[in-house]
C-alpha atoms as a PDB file:
ATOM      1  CA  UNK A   1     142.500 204.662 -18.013  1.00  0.00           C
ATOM      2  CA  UNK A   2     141.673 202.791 -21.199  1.00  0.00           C
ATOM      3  CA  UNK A   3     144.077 201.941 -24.379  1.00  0.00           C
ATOM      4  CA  UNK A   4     143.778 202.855 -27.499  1.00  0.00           C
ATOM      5  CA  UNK A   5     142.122 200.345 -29.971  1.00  0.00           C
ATOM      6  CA  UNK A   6     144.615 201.348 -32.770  1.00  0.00           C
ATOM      7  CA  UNK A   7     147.746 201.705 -31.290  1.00  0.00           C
ATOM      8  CA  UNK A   8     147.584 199.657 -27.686  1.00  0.00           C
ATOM      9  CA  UNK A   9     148.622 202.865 -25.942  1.00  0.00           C
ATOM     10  CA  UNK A  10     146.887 204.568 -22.564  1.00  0.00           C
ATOM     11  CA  UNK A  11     144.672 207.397 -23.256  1.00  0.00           C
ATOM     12  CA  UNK A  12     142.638 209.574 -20.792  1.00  0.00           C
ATOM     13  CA  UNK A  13     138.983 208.523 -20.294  1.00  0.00           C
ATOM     14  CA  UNK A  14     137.775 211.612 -21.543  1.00  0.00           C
ATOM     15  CA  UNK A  15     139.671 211.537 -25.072  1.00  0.00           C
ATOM     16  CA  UNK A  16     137.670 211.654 -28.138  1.00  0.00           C
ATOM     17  CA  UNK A  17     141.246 210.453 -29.990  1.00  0.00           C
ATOM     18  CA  UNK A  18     143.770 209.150 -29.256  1.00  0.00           C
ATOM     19  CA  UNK A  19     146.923 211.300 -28.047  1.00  0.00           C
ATOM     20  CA  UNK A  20     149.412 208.919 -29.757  1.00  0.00           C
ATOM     21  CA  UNK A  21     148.265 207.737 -33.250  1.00  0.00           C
ATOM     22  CA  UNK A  22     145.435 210.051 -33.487  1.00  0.00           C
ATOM     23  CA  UNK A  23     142.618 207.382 -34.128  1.00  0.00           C
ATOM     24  CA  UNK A  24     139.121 207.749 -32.891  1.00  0.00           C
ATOM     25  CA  UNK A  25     137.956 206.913 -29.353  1.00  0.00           C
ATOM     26  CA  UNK A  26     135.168 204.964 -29.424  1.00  0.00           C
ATOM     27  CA  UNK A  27     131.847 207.011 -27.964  1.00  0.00           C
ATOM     28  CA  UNK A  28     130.770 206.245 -24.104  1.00  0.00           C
ATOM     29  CA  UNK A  29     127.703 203.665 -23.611  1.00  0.00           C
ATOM     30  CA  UNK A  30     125.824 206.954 -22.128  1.00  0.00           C
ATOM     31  CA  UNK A  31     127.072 209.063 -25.309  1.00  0.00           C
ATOM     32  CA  UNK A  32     125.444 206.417 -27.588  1.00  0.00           C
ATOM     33  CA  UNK A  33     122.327 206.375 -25.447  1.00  0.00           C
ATOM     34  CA  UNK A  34     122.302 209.921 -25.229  1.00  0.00           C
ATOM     35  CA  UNK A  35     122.702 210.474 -29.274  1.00  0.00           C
ATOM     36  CA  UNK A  36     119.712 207.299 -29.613  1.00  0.00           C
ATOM     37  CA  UNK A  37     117.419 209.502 -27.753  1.00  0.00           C
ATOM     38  CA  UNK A  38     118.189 213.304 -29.104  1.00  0.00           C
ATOM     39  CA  UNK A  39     116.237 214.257 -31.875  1.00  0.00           C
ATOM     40  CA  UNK A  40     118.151 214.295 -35.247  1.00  0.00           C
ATOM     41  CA  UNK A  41     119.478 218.325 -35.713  1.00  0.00           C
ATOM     42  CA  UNK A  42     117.008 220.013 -38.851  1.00  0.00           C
ATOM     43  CA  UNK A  43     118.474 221.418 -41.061  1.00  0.00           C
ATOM     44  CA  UNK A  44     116.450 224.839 -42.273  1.00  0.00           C
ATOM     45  CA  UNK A  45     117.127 227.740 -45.254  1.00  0.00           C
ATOM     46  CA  UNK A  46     116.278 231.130 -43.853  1.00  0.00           C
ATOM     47  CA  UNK A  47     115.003 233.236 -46.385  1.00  0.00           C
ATOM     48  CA  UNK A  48     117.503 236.727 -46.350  1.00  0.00           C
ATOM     49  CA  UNK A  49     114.923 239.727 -45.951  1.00  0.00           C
ATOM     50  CA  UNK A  50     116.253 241.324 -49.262  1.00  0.00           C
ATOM     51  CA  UNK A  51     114.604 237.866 -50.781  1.00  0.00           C
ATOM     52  CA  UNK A  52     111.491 238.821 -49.044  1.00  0.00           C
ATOM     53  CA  UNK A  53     111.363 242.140 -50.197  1.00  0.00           C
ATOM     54  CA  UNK A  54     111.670 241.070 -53.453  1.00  0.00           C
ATOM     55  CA  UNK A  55     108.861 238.733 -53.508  1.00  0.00           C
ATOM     56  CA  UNK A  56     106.211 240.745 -52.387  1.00  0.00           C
ATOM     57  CA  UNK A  57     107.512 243.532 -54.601  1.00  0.00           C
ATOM     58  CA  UNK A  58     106.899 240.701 -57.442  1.00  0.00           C
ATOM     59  CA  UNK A  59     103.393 239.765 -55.797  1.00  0.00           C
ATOM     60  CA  UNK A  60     101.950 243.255 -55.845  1.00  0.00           C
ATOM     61  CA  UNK A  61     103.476 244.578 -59.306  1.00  0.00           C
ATOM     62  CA  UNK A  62     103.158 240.833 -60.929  1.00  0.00           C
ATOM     63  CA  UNK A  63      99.310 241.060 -59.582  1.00  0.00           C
ATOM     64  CA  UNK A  64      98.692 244.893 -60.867  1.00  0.00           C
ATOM     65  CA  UNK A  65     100.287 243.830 -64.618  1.00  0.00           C
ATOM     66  CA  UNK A  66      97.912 240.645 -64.694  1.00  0.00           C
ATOM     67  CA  UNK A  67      95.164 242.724 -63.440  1.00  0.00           C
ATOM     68  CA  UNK A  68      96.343 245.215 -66.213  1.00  0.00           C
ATOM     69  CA  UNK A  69      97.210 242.863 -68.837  1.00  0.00           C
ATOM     70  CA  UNK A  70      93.339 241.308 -68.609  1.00  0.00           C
ATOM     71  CA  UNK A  71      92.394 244.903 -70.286  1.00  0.00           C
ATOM     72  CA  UNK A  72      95.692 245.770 -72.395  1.00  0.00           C
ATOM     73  CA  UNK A  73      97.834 243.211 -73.460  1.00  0.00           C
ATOM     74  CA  UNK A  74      98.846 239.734 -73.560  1.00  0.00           C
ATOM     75  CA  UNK A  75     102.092 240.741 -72.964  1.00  0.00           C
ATOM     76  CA  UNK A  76     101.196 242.325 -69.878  1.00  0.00           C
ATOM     77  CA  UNK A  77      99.424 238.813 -68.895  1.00  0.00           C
ATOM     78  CA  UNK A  78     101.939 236.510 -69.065  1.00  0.00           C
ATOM     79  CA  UNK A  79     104.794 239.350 -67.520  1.00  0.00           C
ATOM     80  CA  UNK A  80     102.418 239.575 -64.921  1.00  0.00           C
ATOM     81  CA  UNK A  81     102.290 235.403 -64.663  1.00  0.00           C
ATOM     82  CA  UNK A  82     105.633 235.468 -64.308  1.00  0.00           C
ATOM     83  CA  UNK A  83     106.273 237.986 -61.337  1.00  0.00           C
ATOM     84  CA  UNK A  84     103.484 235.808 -59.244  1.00  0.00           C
ATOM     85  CA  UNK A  85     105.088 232.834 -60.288  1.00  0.00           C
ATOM     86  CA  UNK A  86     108.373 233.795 -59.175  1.00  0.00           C
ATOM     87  CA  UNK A  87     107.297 235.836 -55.768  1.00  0.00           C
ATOM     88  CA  UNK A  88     106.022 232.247 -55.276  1.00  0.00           C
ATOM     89  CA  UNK A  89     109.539 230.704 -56.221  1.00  0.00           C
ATOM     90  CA  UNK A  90     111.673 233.481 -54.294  1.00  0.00           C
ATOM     91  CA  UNK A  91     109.323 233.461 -50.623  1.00  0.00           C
ATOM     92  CA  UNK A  92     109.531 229.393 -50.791  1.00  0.00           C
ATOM     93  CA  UNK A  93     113.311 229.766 -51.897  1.00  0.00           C
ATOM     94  CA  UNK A  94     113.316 228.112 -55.254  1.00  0.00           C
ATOM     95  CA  UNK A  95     116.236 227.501 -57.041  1.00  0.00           C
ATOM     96  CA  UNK A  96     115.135 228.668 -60.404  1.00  0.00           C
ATOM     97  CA  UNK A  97     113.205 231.613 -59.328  1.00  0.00           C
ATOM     98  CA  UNK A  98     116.558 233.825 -58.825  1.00  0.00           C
ATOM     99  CA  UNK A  99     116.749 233.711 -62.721  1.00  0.00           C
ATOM    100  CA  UNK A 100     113.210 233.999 -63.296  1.00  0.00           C
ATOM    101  CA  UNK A 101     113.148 237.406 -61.056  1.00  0.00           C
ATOM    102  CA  UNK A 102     116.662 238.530 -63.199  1.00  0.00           C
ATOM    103  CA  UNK A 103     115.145 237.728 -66.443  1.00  0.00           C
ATOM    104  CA  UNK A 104     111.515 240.063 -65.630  1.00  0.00           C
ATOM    105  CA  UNK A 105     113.967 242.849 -63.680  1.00  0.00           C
ATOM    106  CA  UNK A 106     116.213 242.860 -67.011  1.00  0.00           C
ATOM    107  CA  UNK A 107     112.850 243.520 -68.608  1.00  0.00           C
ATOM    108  CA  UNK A 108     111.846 245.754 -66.678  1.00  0.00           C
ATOM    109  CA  UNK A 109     114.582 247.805 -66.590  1.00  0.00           C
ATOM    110  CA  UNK A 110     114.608 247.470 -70.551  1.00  0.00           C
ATOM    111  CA  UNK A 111     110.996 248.915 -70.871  1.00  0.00           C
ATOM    112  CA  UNK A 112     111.654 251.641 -68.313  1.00  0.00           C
ATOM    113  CA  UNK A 113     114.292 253.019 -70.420  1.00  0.00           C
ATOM    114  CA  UNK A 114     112.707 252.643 -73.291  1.00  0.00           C
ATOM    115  CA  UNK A 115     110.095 254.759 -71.600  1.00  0.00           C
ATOM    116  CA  UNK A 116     112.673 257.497 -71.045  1.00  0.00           C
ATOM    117  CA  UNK A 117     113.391 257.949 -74.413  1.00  0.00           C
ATOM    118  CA  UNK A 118     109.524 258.204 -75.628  1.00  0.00           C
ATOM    119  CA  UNK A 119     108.327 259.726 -72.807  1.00  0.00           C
ATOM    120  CA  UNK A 120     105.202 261.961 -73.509  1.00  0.00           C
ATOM    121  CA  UNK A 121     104.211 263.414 -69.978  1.00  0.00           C
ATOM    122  CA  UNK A 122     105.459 264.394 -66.683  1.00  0.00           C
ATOM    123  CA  UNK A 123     103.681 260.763 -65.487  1.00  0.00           C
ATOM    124  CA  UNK A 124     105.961 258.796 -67.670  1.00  0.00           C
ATOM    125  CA  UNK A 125     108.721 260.123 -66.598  1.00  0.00           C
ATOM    126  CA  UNK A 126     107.969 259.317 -62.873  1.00  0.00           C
ATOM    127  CA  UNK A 127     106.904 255.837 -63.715  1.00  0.00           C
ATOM    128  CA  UNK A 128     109.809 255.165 -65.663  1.00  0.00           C
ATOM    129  CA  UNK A 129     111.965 256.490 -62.406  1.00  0.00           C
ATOM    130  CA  UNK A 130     109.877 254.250 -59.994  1.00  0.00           C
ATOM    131  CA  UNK A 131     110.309 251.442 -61.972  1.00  0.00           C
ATOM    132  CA  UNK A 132     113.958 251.803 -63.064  1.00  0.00           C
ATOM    133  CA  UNK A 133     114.533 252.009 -58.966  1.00  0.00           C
ATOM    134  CA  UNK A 134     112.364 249.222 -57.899  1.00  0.00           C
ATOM    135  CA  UNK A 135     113.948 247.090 -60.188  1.00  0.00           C
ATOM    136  CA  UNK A 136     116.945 247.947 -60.024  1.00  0.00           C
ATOM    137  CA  UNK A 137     117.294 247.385 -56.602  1.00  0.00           C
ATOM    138  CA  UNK A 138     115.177 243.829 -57.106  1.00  0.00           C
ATOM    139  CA  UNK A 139     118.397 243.693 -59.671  1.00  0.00           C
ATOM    140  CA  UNK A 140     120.905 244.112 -57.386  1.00  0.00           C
ATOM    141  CA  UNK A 141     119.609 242.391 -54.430  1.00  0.00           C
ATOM    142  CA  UNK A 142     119.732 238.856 -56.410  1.00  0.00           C
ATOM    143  CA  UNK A 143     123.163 239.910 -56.687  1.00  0.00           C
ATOM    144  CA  UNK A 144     124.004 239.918 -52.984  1.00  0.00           C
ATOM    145  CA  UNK A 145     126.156 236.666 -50.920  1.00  0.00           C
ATOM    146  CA  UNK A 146     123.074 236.044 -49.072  1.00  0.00           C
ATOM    147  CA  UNK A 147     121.085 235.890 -51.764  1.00  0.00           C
ATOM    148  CA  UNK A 148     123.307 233.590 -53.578  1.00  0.00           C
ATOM    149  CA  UNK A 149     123.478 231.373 -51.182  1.00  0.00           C
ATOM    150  CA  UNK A 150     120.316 230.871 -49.926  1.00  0.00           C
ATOM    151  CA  UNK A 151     119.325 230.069 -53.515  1.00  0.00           C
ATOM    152  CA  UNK A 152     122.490 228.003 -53.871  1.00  0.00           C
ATOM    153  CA  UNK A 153     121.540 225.119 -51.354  1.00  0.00           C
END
């Protein structure tokens, strides 16, 4: 048995603290050469599948409004910009790009309701409905623990 380098005191050999004063028991000469040689642990974020979801949902609608806005507007343009831009952010877990996908859903969800109350044909109202539930659901799944915290680190 060994003593304690604290308190003096015997403790087993196989102790990691002491039973007396509770202090730390100093690692094993194979320990240390065991920890020297052992690869430091990595760390990794894993992307929740909601997240990914979400980003390719941004990559194909953000590419069909630049695609769109090239023809129609500038508006169009930049909202489509921003949906590639934060697919980007939300696959490669980007802090920022949780707001950036809130901000576009919000407008999304804006314009589709807006679309509602204008609506001209059958079409619209469809599109409006697609989008409202796309987006929506974008919507709510930055609102989900997971998603929090994998954006949160």
């Amino acid at each position: 048995m060994s003593s304690c380098r604290s308190c003096g005191k015997e403790i087993p050999p196989d102790a990691a603290y002491c039973p007396h004063c509770g202090a730390a028991v100093a690692p094993s000469k194979i320990e240390l050469e065991t920890a020297s040689t052992q690869p430091p642990a990595v760390l990794t974020r894993v992307r929740p599948p909601a997240v990914t979801v979400s980003a390719v949902i941004f990559w194909v609608f953000g590419s069909l409004s630049f695609l769109g806005g090239l023809y129609i507007s500038i508006v169009a343009l930049i909202i489509g910009a921003l949906e590639i831009i934060a697919g980007w952010g939300l696959w490669t877990l980007q802090r920022w790009s949780r707001s950036l996908t809130m901000v576009v859903a919000v407008y999304y969800l804006f314009s589709a309701v807006l679309s509602l109350a204008f609506y001209e044909t059958v079409v619209d109202l469809i599109s409006a409905g697609i989008i409202l539930a796309v987006y929506g659901l974008i919507l709510w799944f930055m609102f989900r623990p997971e998603v929090k915290e994998a954006f949160a680190r």
